[in-house]
N, C-alpha and C. Protein backbone atom coordinates (compact mmCIF):
# COMPACT_ATOMS: atom_id res chain seq x y z
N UNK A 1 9.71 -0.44 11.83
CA UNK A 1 8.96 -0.21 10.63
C UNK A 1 8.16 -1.44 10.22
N UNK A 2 8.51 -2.82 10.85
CA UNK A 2 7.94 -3.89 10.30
C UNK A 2 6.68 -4.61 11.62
N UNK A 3 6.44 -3.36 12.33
CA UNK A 3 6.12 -3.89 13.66
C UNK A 3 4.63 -3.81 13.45
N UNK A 4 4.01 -5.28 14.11
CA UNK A 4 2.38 -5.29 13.38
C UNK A 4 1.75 -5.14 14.24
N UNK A 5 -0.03 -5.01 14.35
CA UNK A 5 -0.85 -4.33 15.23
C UNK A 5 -1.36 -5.76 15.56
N UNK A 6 -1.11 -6.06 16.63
CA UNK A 6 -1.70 -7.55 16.98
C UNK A 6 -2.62 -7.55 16.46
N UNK A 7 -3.80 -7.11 16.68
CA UNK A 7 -5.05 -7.39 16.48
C UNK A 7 -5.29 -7.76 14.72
N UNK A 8 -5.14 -6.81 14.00
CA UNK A 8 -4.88 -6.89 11.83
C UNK A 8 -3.89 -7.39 11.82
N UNK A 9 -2.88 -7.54 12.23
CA UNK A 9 -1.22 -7.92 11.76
C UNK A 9 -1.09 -6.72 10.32
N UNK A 10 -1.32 -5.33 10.61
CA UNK A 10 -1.03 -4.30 9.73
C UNK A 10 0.16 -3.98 9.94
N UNK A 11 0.69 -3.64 9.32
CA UNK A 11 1.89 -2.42 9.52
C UNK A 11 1.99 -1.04 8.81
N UNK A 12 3.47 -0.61 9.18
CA UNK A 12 3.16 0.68 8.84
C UNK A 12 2.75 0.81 7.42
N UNK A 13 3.89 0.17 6.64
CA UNK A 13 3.17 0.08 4.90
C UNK A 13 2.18 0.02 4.52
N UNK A 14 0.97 -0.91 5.50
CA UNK A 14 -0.40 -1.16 5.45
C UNK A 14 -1.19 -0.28 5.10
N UNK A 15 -1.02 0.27 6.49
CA UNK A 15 -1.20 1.83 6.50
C UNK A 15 -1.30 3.28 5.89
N UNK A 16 -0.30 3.00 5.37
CA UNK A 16 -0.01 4.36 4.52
C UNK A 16 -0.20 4.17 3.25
N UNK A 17 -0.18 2.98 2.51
CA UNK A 17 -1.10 2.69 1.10
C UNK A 17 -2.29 2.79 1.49
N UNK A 18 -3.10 1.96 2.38
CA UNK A 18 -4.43 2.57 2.68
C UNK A 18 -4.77 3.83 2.35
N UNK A 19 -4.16 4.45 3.39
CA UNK A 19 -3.95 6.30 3.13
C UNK A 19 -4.29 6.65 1.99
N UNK A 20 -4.13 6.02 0.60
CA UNK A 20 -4.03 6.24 -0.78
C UNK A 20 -3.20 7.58 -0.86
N UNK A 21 -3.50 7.78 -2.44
CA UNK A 21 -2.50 8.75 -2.78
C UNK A 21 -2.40 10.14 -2.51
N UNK A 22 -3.28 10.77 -1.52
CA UNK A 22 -3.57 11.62 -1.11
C UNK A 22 -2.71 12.57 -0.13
N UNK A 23 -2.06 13.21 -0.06
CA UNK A 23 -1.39 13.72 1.23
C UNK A 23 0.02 13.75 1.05
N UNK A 24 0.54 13.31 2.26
CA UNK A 24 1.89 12.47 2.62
C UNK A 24 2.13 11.09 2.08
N UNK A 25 0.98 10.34 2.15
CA UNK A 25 1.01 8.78 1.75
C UNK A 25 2.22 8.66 0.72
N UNK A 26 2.33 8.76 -0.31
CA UNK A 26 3.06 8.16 -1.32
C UNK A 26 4.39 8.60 -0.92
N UNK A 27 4.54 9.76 -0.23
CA UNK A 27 6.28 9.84 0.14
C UNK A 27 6.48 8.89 1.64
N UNK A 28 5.58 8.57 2.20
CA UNK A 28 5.60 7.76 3.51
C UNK A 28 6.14 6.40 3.18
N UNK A 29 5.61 5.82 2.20
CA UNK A 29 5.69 4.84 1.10
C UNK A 29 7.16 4.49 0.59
N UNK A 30 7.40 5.66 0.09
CA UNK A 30 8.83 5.84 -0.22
C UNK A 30 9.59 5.45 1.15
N UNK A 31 9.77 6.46 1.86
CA UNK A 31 10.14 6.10 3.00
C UNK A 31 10.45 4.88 3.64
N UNK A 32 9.28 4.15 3.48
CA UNK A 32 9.32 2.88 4.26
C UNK A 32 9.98 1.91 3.68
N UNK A 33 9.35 1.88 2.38
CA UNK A 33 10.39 1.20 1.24
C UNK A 33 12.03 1.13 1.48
N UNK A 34 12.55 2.27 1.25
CA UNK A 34 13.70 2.95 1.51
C UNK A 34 14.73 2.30 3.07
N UNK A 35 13.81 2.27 3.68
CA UNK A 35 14.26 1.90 4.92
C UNK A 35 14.24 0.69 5.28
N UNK A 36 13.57 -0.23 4.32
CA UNK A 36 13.81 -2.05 4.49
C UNK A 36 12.19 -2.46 4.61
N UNK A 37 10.88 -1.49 4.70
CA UNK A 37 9.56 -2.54 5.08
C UNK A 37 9.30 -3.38 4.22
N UNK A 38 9.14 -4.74 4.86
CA UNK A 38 8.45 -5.88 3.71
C UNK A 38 7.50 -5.56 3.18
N UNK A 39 8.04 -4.97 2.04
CA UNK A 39 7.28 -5.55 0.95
C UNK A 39 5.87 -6.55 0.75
N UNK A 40 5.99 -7.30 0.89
CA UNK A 40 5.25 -8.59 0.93
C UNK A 40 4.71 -8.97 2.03
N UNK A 41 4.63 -8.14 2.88
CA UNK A 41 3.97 -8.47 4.29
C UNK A 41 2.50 -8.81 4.58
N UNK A 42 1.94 -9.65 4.69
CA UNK A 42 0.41 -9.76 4.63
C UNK A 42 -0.10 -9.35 6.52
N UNK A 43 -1.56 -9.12 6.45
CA UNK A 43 -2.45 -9.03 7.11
C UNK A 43 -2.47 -10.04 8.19
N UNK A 44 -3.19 -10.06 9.06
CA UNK A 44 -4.12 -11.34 9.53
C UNK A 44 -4.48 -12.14 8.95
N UNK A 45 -5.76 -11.56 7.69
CA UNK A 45 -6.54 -11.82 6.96
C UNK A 45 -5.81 -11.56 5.65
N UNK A 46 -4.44 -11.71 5.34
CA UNK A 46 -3.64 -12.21 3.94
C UNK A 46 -3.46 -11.54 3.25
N UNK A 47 -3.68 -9.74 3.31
CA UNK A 47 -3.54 -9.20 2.74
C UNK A 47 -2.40 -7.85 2.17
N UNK A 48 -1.57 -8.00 1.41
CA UNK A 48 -0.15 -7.23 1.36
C UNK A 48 -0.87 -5.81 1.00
N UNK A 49 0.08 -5.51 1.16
CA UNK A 49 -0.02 -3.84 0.35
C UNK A 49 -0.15 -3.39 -0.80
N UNK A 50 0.07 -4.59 -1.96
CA UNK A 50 -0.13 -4.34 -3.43
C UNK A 50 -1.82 -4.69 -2.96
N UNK A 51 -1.38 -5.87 -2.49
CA UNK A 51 -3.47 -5.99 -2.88
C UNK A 51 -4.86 -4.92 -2.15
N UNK A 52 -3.91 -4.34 -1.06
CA UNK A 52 -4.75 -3.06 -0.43
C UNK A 52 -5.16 -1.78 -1.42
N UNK A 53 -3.52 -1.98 -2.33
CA UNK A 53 -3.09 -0.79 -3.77
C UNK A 53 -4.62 -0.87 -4.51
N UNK A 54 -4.47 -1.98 -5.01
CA UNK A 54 -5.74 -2.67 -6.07
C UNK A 54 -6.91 -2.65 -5.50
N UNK A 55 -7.68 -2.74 -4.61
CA UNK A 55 -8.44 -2.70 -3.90
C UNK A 55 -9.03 -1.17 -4.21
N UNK A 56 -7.77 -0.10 -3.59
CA UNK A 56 -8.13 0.66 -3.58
C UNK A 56 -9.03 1.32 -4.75
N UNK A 57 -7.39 1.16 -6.20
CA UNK A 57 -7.59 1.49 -6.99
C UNK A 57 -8.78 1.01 -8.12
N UNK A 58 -9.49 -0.42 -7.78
CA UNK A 58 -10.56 -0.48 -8.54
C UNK A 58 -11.83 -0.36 -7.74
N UNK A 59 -11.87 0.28 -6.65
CA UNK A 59 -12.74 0.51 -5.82
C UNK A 59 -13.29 2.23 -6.33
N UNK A 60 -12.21 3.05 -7.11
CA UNK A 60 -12.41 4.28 -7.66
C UNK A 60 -12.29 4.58 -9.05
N UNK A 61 -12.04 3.34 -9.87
CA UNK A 61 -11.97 3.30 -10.95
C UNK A 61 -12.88 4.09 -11.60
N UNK A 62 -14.65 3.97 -11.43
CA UNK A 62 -15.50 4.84 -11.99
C UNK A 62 -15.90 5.81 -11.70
N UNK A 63 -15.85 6.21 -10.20
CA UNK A 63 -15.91 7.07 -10.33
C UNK A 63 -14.87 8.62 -10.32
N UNK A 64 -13.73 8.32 -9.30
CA UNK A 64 -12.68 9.10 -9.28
C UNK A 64 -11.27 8.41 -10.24
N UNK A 65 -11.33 8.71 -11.31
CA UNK A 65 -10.38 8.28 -12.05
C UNK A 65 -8.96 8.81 -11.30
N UNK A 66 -8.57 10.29 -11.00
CA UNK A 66 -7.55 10.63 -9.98
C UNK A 66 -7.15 9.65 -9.15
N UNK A 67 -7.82 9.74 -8.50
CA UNK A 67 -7.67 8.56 -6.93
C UNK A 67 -7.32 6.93 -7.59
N UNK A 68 -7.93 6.95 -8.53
CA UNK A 68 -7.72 5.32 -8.88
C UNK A 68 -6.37 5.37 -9.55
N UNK A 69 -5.97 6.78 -10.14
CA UNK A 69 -4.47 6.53 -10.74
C UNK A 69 -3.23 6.74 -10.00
N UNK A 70 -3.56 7.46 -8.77
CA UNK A 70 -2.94 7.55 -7.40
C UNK A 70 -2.56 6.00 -7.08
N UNK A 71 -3.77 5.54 -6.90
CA UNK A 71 -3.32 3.88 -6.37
C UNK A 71 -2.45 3.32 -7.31
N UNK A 72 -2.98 3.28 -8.69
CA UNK A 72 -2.16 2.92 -9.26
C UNK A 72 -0.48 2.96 -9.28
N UNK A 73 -0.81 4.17 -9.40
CA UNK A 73 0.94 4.62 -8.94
C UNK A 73 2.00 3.95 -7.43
N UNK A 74 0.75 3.99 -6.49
CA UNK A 74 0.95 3.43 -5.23
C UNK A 74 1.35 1.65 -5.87
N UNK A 75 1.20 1.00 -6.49
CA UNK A 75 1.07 -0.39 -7.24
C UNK A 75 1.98 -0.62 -7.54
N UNK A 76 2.30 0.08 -8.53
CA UNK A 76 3.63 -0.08 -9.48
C UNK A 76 4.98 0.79 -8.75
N UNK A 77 4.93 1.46 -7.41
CA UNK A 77 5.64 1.94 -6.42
C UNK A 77 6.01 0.39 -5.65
N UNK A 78 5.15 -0.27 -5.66
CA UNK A 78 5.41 -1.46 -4.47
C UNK A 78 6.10 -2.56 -5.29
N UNK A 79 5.43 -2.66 -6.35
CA UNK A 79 6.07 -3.61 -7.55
C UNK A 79 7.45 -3.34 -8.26
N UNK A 80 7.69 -2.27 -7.88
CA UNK A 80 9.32 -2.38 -8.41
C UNK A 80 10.16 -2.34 -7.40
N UNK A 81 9.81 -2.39 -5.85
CA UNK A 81 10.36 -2.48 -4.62
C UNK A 81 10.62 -4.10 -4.64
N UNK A 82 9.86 -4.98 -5.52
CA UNK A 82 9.72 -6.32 -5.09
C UNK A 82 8.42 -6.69 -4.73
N UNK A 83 7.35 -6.50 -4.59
CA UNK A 83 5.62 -6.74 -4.20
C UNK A 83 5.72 -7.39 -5.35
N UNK A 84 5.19 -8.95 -5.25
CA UNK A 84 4.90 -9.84 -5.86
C UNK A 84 3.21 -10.02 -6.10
N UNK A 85 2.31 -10.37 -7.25
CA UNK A 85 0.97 -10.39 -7.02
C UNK A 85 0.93 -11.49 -6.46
């Protein structure tokens, strides 16, 4: 579950917040959580999964308020797992 893509240093968590809140994502999330994924795992390029969350979520702020409260949720899902800003 903590295994990264050489090339991004993503993982699965990466991944499936990317995904946003759409689908499966947020129970995948759970899941991974659940099962031990760091939390706090950054990128290549330094980036954890809260900050992919945020990204997302002010990337849809104006115009899809849904989607941006999805992330949100995805945020405060990672932040009470332990995701530090």
């Amino acid at each position: 579950m903590n295994r990264r893509d050489p090339e991004t240093g993503r993982a699965p968590l990466h991944a499936a917040v990317a995904a946003g809140p759409a689908g499966d994502a947020p129970e995948i999330v759970r899941v991974l959580l659940a099962a031990g994924a760091d939390v706090n795992a950054t990128t290549s390029d330094g980036a954890s999964a809260l900050d992919i969350s945020h990204v997302a979520a002010a990337r849809h702020r104006q115009n899809d308020a849904g989607q941006a409260t999805g992330n949100d949720a995805l945020a405060e899902l990672l932040v009470a797992h332990g995701a530090t800003e």
